[in-house]
C-alpha atoms as a PDB file:
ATOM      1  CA  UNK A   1       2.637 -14.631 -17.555  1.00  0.00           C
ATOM      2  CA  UNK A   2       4.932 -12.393 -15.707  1.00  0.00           C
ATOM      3  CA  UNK A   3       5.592 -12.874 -12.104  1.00  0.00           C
ATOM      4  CA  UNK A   4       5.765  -9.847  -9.614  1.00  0.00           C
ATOM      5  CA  UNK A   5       5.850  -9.087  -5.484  1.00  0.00           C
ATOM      6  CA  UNK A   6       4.063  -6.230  -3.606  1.00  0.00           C
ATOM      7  CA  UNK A   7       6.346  -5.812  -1.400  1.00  0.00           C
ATOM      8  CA  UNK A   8       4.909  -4.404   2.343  1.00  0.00           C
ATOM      9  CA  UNK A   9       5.480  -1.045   2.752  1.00  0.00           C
ATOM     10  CA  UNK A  10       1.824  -1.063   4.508  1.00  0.00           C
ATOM     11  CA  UNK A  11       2.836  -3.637   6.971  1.00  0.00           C
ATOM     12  CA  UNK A  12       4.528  -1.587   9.583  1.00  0.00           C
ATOM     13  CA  UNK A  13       7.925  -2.680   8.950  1.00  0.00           C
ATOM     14  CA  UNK A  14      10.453  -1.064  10.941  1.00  0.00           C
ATOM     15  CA  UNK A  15      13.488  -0.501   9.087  1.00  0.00           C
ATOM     16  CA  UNK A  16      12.094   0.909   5.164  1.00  0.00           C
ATOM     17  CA  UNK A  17      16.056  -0.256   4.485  1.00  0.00           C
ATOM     18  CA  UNK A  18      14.912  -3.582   4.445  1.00  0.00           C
ATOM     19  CA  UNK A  19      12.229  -3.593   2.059  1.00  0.00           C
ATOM     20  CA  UNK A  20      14.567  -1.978  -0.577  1.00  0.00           C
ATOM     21  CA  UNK A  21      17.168  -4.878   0.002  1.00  0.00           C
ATOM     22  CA  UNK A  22      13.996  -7.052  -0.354  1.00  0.00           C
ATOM     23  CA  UNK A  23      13.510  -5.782  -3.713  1.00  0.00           C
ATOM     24  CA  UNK A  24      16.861  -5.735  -4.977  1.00  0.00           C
ATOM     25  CA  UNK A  25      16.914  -9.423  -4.567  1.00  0.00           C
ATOM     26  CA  UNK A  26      13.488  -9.909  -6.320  1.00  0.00           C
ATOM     27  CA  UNK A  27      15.397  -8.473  -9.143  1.00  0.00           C
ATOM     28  CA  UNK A  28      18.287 -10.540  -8.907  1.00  0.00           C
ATOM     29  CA  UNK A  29      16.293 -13.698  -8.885  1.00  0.00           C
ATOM     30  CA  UNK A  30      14.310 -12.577 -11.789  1.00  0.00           C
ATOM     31  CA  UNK A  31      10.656 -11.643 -10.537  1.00  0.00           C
ATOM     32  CA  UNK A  32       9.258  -9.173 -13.691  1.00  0.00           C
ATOM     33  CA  UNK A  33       8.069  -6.400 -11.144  1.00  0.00           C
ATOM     34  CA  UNK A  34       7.892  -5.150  -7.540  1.00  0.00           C
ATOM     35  CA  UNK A  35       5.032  -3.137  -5.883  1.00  0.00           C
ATOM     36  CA  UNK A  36       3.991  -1.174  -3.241  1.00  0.00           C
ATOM     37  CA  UNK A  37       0.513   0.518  -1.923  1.00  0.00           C
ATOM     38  CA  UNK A  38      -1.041   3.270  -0.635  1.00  0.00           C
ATOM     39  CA  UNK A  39      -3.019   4.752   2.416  1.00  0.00           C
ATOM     40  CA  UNK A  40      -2.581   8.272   3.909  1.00  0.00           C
ATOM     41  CA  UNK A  41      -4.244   7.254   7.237  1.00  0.00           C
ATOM     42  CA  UNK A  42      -3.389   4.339   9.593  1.00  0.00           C
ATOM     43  CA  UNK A  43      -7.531   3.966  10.479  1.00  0.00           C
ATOM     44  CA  UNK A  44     -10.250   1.566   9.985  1.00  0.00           C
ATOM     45  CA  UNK A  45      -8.636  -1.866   8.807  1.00  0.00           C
ATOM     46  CA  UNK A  46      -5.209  -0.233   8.383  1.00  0.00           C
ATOM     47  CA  UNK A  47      -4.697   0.507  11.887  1.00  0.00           C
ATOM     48  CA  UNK A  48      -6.009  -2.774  13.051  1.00  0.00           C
ATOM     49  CA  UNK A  49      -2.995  -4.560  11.361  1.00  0.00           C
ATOM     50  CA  UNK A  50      -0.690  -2.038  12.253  1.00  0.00           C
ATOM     51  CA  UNK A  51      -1.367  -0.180  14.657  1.00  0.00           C
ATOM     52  CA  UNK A  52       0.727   3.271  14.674  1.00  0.00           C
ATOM     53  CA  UNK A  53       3.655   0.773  12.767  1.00  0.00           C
ATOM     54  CA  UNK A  54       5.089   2.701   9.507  1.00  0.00           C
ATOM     55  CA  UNK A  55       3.001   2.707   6.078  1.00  0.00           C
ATOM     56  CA  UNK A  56       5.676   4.311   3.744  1.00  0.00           C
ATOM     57  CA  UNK A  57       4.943   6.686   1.027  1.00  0.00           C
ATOM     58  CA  UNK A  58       4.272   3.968  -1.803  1.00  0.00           C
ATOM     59  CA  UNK A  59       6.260   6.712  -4.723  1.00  0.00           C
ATOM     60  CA  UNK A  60       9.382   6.924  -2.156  1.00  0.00           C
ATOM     61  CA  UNK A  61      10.153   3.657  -1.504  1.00  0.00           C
ATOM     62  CA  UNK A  62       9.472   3.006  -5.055  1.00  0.00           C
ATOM     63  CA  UNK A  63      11.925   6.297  -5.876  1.00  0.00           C
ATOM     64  CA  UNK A  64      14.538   4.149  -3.605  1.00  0.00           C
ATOM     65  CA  UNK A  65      14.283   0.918  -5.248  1.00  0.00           C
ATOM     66  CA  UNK A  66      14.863   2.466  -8.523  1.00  0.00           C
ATOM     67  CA  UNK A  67      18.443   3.852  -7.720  1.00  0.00           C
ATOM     68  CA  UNK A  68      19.278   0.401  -6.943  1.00  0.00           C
ATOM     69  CA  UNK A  69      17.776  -2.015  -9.848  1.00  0.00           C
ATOM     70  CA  UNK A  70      18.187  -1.500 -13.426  1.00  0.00           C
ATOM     71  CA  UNK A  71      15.855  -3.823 -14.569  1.00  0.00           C
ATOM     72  CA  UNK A  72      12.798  -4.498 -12.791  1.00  0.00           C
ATOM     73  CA  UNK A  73       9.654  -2.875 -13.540  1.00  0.00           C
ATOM     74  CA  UNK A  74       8.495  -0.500 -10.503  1.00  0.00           C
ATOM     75  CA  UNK A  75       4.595  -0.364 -10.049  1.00  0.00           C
ATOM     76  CA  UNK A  76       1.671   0.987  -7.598  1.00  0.00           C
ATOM     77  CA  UNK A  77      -0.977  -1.031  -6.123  1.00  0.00           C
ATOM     78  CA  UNK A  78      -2.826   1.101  -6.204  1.00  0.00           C
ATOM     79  CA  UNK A  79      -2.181   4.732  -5.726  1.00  0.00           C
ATOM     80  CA  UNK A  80      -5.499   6.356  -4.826  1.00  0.00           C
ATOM     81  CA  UNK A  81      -5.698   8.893  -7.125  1.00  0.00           C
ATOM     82  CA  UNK A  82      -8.616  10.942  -5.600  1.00  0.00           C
ATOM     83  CA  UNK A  83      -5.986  11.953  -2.528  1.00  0.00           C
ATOM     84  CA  UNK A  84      -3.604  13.309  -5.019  1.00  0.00           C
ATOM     85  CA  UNK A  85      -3.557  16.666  -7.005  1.00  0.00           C
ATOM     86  CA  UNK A  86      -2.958  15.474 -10.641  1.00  0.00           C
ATOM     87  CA  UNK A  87      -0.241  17.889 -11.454  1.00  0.00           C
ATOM     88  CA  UNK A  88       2.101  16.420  -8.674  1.00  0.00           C
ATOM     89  CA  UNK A  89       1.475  12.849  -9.702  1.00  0.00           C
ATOM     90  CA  UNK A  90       2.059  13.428 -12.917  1.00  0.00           C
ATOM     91  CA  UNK A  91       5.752  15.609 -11.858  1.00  0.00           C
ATOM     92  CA  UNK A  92       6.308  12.324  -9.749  1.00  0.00           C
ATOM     93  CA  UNK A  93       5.889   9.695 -11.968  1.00  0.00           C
ATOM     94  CA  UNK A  94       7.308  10.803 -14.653  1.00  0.00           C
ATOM     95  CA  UNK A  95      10.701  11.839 -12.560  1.00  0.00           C
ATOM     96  CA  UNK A  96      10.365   8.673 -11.372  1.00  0.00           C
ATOM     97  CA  UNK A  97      10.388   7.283 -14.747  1.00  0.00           C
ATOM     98  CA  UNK A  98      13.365   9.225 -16.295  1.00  0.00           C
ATOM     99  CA  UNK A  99      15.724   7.778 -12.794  1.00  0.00           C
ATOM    100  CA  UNK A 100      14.347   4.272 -13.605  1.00  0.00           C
ATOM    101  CA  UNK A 101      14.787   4.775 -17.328  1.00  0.00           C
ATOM    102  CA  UNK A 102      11.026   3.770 -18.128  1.00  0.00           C
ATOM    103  CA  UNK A 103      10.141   1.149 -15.478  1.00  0.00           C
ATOM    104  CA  UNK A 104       7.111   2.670 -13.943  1.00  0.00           C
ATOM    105  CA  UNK A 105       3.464   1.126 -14.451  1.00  0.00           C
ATOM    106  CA  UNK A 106       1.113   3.546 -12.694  1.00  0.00           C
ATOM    107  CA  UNK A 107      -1.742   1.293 -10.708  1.00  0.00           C
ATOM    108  CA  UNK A 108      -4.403   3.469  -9.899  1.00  0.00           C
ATOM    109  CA  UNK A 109      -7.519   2.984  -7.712  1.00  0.00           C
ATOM    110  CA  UNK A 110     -10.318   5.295  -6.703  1.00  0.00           C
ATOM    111  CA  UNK A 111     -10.277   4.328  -2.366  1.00  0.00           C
ATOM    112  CA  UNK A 112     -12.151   2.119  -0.792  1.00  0.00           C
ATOM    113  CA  UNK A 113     -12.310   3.514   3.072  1.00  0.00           C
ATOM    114  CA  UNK A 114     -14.800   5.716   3.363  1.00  0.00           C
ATOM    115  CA  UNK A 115     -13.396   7.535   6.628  1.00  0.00           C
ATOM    116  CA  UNK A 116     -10.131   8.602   4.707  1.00  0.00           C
ATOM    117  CA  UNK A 117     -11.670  10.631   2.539  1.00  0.00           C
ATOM    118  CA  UNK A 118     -13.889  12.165   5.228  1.00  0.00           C
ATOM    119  CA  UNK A 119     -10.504  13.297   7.171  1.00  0.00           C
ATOM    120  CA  UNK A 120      -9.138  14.468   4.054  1.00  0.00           C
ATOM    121  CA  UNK A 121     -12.068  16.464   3.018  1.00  0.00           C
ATOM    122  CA  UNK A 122     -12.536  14.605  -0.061  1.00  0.00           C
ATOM    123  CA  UNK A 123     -16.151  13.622  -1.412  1.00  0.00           C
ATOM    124  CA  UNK A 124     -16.677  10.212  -1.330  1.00  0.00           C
ATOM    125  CA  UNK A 125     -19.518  10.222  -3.903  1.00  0.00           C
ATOM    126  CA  UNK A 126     -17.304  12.081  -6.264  1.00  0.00           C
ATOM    127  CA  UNK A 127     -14.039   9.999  -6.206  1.00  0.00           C
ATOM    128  CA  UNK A 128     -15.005   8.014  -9.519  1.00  0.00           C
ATOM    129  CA  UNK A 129     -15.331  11.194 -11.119  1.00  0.00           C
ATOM    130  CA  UNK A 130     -11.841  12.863  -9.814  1.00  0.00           C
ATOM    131  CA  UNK A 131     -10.335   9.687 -10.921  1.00  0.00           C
ATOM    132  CA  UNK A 132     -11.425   9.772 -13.890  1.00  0.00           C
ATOM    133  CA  UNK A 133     -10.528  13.966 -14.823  1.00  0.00           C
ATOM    134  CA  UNK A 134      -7.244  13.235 -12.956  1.00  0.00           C
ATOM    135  CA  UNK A 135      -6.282  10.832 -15.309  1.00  0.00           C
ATOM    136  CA  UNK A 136      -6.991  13.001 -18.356  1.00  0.00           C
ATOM    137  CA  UNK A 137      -5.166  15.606 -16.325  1.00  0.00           C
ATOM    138  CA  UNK A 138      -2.332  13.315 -16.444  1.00  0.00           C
ATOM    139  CA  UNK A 139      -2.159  12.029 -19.755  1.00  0.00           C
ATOM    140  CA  UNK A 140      -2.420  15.674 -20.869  1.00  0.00           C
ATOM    141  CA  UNK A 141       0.549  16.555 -19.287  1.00  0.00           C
ATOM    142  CA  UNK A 142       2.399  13.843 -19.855  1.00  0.00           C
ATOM    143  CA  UNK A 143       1.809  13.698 -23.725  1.00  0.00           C
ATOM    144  CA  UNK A 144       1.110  17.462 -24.952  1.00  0.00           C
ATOM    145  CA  UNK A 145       4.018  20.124 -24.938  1.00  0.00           C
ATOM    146  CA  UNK A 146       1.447  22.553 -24.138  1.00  0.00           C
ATOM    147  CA  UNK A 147      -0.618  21.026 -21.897  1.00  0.00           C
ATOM    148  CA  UNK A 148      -4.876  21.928 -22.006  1.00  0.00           C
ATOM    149  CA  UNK A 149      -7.613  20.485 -19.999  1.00  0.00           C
ATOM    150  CA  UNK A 150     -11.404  21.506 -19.985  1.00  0.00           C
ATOM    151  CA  UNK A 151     -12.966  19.734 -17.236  1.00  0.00           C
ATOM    152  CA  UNK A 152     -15.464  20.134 -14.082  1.00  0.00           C
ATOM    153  CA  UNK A 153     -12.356  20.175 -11.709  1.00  0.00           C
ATOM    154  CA  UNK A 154      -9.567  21.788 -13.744  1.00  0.00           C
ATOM    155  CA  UNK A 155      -9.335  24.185 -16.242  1.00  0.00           C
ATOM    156  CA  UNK A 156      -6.113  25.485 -18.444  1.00  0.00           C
ATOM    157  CA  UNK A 157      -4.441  25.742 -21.554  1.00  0.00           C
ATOM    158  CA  UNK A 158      -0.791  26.554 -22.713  1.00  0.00           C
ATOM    159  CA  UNK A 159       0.952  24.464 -20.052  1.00  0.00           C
ATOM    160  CA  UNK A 160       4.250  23.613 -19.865  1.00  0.00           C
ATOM    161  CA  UNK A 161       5.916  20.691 -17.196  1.00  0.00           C
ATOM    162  CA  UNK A 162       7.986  18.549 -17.002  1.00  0.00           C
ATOM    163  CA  UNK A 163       9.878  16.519 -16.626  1.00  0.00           C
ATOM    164  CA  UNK A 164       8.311  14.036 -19.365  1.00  0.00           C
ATOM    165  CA  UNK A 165       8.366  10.228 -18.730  1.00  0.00           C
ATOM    166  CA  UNK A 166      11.215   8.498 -20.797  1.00  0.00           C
ATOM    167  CA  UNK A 167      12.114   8.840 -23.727  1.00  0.00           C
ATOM    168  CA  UNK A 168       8.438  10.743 -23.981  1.00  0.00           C
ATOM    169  CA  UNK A 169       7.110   6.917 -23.458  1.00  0.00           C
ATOM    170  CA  UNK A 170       3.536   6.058 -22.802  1.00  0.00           C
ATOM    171  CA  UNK A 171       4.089   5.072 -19.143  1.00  0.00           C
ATOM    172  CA  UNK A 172       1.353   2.411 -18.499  1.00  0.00           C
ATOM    173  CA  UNK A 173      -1.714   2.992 -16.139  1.00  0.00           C
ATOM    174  CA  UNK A 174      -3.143  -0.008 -15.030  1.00  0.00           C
ATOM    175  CA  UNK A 175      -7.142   0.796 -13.421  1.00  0.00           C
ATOM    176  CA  UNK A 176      -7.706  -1.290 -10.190  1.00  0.00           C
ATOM    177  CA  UNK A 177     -11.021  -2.737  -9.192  1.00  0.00           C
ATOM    178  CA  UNK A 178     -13.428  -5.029  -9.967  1.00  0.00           C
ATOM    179  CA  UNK A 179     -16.373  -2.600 -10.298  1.00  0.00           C
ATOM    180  CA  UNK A 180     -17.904  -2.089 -13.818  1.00  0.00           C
ATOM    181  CA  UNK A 181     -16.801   1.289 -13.422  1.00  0.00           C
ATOM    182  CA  UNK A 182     -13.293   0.198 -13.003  1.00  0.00           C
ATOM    183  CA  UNK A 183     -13.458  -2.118 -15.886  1.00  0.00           C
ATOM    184  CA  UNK A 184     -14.983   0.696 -18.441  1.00  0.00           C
ATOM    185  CA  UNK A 185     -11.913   3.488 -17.025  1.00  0.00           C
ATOM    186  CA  UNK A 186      -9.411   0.805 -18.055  1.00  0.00           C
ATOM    187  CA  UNK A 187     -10.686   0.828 -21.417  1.00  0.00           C
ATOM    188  CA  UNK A 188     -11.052   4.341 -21.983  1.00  0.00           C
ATOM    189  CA  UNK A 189      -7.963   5.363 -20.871  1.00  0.00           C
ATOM    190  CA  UNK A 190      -5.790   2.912 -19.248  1.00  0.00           C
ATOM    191  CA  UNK A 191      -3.387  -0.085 -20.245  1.00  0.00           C
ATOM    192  CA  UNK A 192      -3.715  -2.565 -17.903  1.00  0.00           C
ATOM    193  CA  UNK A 193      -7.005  -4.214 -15.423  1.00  0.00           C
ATOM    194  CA  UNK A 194      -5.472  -4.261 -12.343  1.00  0.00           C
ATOM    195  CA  UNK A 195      -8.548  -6.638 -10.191  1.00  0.00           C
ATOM    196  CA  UNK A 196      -8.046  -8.442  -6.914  1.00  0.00           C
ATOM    197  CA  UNK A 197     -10.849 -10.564  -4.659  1.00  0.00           C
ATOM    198  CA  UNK A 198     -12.510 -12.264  -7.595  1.00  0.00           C
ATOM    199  CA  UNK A 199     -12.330 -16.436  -8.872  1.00  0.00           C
ATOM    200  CA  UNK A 200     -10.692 -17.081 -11.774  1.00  0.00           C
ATOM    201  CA  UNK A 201     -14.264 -17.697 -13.021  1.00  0.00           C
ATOM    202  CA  UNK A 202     -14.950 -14.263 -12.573  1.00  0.00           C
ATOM    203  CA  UNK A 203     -12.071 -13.117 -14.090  1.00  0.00           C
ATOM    204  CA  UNK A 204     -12.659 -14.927 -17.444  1.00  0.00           C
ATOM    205  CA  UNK A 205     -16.330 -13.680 -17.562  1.00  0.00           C
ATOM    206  CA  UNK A 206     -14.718  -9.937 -16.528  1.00  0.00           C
ATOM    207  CA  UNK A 207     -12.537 -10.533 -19.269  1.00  0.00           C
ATOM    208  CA  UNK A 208     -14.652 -11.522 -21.981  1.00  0.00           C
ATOM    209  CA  UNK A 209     -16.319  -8.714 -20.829  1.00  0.00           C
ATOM    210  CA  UNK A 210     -13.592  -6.190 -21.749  1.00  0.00           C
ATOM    211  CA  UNK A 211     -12.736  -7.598 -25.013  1.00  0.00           C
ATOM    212  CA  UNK A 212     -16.299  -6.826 -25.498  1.00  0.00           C
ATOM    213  CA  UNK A 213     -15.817  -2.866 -24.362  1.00  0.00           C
ATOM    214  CA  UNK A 214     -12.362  -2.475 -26.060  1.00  0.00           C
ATOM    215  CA  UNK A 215     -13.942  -3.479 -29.145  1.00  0.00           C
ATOM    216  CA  UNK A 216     -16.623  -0.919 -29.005  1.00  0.00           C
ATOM    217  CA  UNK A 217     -14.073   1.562 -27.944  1.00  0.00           C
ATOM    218  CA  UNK A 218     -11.873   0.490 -31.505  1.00  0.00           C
ATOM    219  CA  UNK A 219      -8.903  -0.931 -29.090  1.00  0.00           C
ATOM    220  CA  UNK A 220      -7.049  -3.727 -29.658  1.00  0.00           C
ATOM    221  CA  UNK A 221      -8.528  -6.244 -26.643  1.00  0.00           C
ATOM    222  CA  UNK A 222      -4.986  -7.790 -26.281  1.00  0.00           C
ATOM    223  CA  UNK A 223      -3.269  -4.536 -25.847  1.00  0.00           C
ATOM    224  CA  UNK A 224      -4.651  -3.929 -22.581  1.00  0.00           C
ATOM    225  CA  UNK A 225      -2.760  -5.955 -19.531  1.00  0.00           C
ATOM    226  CA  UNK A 226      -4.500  -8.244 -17.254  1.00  0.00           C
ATOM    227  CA  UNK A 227      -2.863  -8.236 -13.649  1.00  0.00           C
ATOM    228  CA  UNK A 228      -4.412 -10.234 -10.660  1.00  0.00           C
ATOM    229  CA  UNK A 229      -3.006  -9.444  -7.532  1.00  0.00           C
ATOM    230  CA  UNK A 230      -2.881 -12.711  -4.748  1.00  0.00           C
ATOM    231  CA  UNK A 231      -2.264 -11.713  -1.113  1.00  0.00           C
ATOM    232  CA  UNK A 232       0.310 -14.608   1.102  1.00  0.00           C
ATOM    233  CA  UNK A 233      -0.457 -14.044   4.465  1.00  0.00           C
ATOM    234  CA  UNK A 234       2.945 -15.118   6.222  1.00  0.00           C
ATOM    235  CA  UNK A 235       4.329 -15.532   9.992  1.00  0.00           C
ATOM    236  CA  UNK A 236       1.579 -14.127  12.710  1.00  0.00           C
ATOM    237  CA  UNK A 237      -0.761 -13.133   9.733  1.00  0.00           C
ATOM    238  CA  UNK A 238      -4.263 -13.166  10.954  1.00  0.00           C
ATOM    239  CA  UNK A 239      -7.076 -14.210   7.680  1.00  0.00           C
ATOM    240  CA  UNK A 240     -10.580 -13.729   7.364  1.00  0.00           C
ATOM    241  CA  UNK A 241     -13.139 -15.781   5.795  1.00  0.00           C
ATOM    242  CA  UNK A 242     -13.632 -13.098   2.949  1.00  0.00           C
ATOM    243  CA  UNK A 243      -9.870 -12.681   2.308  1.00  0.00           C
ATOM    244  CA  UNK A 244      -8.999 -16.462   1.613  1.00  0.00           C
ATOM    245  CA  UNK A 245     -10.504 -16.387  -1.458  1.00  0.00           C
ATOM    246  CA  UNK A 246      -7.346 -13.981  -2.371  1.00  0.00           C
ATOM    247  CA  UNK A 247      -5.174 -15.351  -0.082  1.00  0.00           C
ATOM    248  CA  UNK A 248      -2.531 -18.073   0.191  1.00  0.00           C
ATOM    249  CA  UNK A 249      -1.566 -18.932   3.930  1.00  0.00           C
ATOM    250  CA  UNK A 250       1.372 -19.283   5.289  1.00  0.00           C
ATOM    251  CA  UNK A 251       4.579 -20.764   2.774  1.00  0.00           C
ATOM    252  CA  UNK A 252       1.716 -23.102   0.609  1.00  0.00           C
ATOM    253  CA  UNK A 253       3.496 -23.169  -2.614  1.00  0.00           C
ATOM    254  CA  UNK A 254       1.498 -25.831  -4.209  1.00  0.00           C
ATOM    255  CA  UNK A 255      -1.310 -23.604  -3.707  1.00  0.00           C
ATOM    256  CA  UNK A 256       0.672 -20.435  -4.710  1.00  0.00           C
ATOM    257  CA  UNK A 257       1.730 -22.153  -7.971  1.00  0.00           C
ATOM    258  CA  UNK A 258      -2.250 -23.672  -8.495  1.00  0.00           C
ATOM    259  CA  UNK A 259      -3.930 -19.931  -7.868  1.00  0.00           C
ATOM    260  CA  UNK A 260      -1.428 -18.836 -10.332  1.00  0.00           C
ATOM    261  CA  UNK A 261      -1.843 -21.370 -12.946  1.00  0.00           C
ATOM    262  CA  UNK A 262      -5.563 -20.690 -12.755  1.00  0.00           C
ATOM    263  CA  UNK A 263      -5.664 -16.818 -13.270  1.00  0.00           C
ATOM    264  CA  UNK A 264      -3.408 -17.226 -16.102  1.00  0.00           C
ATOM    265  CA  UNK A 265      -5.232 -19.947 -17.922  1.00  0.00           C
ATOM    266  CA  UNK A 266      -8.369 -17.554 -17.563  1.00  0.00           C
ATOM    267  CA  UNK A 267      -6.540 -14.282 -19.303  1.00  0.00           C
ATOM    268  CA  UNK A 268      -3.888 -13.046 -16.780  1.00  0.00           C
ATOM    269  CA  UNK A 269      -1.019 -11.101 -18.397  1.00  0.00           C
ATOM    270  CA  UNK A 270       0.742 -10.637 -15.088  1.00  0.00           C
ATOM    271  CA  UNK A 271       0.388 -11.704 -11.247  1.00  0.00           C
ATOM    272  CA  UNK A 272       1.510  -9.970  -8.383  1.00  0.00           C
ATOM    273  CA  UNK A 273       1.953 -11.830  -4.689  1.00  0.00           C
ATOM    274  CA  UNK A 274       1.499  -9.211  -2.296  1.00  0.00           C
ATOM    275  CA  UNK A 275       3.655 -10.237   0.413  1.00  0.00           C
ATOM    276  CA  UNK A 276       2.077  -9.837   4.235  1.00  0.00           C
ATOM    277  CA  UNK A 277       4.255  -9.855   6.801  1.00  0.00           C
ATOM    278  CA  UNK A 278       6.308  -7.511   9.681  1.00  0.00           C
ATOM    279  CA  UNK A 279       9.004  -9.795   9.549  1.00  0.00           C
ATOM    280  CA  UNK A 280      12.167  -8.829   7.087  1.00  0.00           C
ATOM    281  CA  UNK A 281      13.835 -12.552   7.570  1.00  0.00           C
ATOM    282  CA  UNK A 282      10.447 -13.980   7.067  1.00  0.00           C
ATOM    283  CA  UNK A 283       9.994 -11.874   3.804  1.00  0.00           C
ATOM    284  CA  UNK A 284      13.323 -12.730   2.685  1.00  0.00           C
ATOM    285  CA  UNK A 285      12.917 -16.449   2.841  1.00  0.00           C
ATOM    286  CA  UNK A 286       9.538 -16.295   0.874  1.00  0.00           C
ATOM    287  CA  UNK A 287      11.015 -14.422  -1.976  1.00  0.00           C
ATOM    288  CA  UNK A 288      13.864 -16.754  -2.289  1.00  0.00           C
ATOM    289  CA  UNK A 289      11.343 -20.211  -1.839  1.00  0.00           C
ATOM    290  CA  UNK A 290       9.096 -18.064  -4.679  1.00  0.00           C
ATOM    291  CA  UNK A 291      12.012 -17.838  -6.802  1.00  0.00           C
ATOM    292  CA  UNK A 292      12.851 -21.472  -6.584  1.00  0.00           C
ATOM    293  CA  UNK A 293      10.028 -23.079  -6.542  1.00  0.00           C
ATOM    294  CA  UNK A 294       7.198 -20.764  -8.564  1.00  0.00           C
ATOM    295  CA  UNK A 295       9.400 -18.783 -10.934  1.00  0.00           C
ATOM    296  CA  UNK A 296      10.453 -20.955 -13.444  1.00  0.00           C
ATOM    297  CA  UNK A 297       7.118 -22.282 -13.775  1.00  0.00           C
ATOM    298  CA  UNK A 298       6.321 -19.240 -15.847  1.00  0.00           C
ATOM    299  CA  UNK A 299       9.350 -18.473 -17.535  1.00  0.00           C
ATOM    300  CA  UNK A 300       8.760 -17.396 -21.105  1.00  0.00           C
END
């Protein structure tokens, strides 16, 4: 199982520098992938955390990161795709993917705070449907020199963009949530299950459960990733009841390595510790104490 950090671009650090350093030595100490996430609006449980504090654009830091690593794998957790007009995710990622010479998984989601869309003007009732015509949208232009689309939202035919991803490679989309919606999107069109917030009991019944859709659908069951994603709630960290059952306080490696251990026994491909803290010397002694202690539990 492969071993990756979200690394907390939504956590109101102050100097974006520093979480770029923070990834470059994730790569040198040989974590698989880095992360970042995505809200537009600092409301609801956002701003709570972080007040007015920065939340940086997930694709820039990401963009930043990528002209400083050659090797690690450069993902979204999650990009809510709803906000986003197809054809400029699309033109991102894939430039994205030609600077980072085919690094780039694509973790979508379809939102989960109501108010956002409401600012944004975006129906909240319809974002499983924009999801999933955004990602056709995508794959269309990504894949097809002349790009066509019939669908509720968009319309068109004899397209041309680019750039293409690299090497014209299929750059993977992994579908997060833990809704059966979710679940049936990454089997239609995705690569990857991208769940957080459920047991590892859950996950092997959610599991069995997509072998039994990818089947249906005539895929392969073990070509589509598995990636649980574990919060570590670090320094001044505040944890509710519902988040400890996706959270590992404080530096608790013995649980860190146990949660980890557990998820992969029950189907996980990949796991990603989202790292929660303001602190950049806090975050840098967690990735080195992960890197000593965790990595080579899971080396291949």
């Amino acid at each position: 199982m492969k071993i990756g950090i979200s690394i907390p671009n939504n956590w109101g650090v102050p100097d974006a520098s520093r979480l770029i350093d923070l990834a470059v030595r994730a790569e040198e100490l040989g974590f698989a992938s880095v992360w970042t996430s995505e809200h537009l609006i600092n409301l609801a449980y956002v701003r709570e955390r972080i007040g007015d504090g920065a939340y940086y654009h997930p694709l820039a830091i990401l963009s930043a990161i990528a002209s400083r690593t050659s090797r690690i794998e450069l993902g979204t957790s999650v990009i809510v795709l709803p906000f986003h007009n197809p054809f400029d995710i699309a033109k991102y990622v894939a430039t994205l993917d030609q600077i980072s010479r085919g690094r780039v998984i694509l973790g979508i989601g379809v939102g989960n705070v109501k108010d956002e869309f409401d600012v944004l003007c975006i129906p909240w009732e319809k974002r499983g449907a924009i999801t999933d015509e955004s990602l056709d949208v995508i794959r269309a232009l990504w894949t097809q020199h002349e790009a066509q689309h019939e669908g509720t939202r968009w319309q068109f035919s004899g397209i041309h963009t680019s750039p293409k991803p690299y090497q014209e490679r299929r750059v993977p989309i992994w579908v997060g949530g833990i809704s059966n919606a979710a679940r049936k999107r990454a089997v239609r069109i995705g690569d990857g299950w991208h769940p957080t917030a459920i047991s590892p009991a859950e996950m092997k019944q959610q599991c069995g459960e997509m072998r039994q859709l990818a089947e249906a659908a005539g895929r392969d069951p073990d070509s589509i990733e598995i990636c649980m994603r574990f919060n570590v709630a670090l320094n001044d960290v505040e944890v509710t009841e519902v988040e400890l059952r996706s959270t590992v306080k404080g530096g608790d490696m013995n649980r860190a390595i146990e949660v980890a251990e557990q998820y992969r026994d029950v189907g996980a491909t990949h796991f990603i510790f989202a790292l929660n803290a303001h602190d950049p010397d806090v975050l840098d002694a967690t990735v080195d104490r992960f890197a000593e202690e965790l990595l080579p539990r899971f080396r291949r």
